[in-house]
Every structure is written in C-alpha cells, then in structure tokens.
Protein backbone atom coordinates (compact mmCIF):
# COMPACT_ATOMS: atom_id res chain seq x y z
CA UNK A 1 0.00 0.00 0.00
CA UNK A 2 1.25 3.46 -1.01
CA UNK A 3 1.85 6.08 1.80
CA UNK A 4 -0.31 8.96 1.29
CA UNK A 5 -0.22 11.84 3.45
CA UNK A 6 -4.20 12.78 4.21
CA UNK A 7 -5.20 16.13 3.24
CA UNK A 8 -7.31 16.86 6.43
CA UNK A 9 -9.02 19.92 5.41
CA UNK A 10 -10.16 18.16 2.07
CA UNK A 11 -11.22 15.29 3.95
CA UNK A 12 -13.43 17.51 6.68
CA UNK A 13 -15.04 18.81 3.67
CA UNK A 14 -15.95 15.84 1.78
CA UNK A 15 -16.91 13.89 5.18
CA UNK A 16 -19.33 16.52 5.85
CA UNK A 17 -20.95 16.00 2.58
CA UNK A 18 -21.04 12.69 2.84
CA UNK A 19 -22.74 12.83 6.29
CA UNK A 20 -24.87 15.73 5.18
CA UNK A 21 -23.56 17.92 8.02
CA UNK A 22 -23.39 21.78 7.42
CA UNK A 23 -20.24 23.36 9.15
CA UNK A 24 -20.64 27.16 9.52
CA UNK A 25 -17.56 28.93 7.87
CA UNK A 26 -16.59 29.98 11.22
CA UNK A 27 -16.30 26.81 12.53
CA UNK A 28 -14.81 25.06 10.26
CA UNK A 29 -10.76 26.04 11.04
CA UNK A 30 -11.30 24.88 14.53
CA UNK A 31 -12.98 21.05 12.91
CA UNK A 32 -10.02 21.02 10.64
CA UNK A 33 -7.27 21.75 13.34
CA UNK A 34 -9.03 19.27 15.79
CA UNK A 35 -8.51 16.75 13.23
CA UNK A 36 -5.15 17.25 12.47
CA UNK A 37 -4.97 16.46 16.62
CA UNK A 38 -6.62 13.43 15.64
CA UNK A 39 -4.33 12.48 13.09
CA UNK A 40 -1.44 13.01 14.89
CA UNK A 41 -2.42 10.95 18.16
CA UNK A 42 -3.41 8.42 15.84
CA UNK A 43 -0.09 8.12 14.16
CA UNK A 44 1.68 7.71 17.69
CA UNK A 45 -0.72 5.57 18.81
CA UNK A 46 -0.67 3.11 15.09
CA UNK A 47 3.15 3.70 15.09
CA UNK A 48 3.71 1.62 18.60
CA UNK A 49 5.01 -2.14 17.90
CA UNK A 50 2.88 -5.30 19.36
CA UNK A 51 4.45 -8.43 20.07
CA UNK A 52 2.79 -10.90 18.30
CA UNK A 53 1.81 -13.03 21.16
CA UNK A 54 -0.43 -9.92 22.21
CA UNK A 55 -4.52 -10.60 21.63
CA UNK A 56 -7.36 -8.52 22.27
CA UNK A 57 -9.48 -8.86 25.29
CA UNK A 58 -12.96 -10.91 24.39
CA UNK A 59 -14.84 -7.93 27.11
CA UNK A 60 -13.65 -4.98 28.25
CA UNK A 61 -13.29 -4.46 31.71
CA UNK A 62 -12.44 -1.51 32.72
C-alpha cells in the first residue's frame, strides 16, 4: 500500500458531505485543526510495535 499523506481539510469537507452535516464557515478552522490532533495521536498511537503473542481482550473491563 502506497503512503499517502491525508489532506485533512479536504477530507473535513468531503466527510461533511457525505454525512450531510453543514459546518458554519466559522467553525470550520477549529474542525479542521481538531482533526489534524486526531491524526497526529493516531499516528503515535498506530506507530507503537505489538508483540505478536499480544490478543485482544474478548470484554472490556475496565
């Protein structure tokens, strides 16, 4: 699979016309910088090796 960095603003904008969802104009910065917060956690958090012996839990118990 090709690496291809995600264009966040262009993907807040088609998202939200997917899900029908109207994002005033002055809102729509702050969506865009919350999810490149998103995207950055989630790199971090996708970037962080499992051994292979590890399995999910079958119930979460917190």
């Amino acid at each position: 699979m090709e690496n291809v960095e995600l264009d966040v603003n262009k993907y807040v904008e088609q998202t939200s016309l997917l899900l029908d969802l109207q994002i005033k104009d002055e809102y729509f910065d702050g969506v865009v910088a919350n999810f490149e917060k998103i995207k950055a956690i989630a790199q971090l958090v996708n970037s962080f090796p499992l051994p292979e012996e590890v399995e999910p839990a079958p119930v979460f118990e917190p």
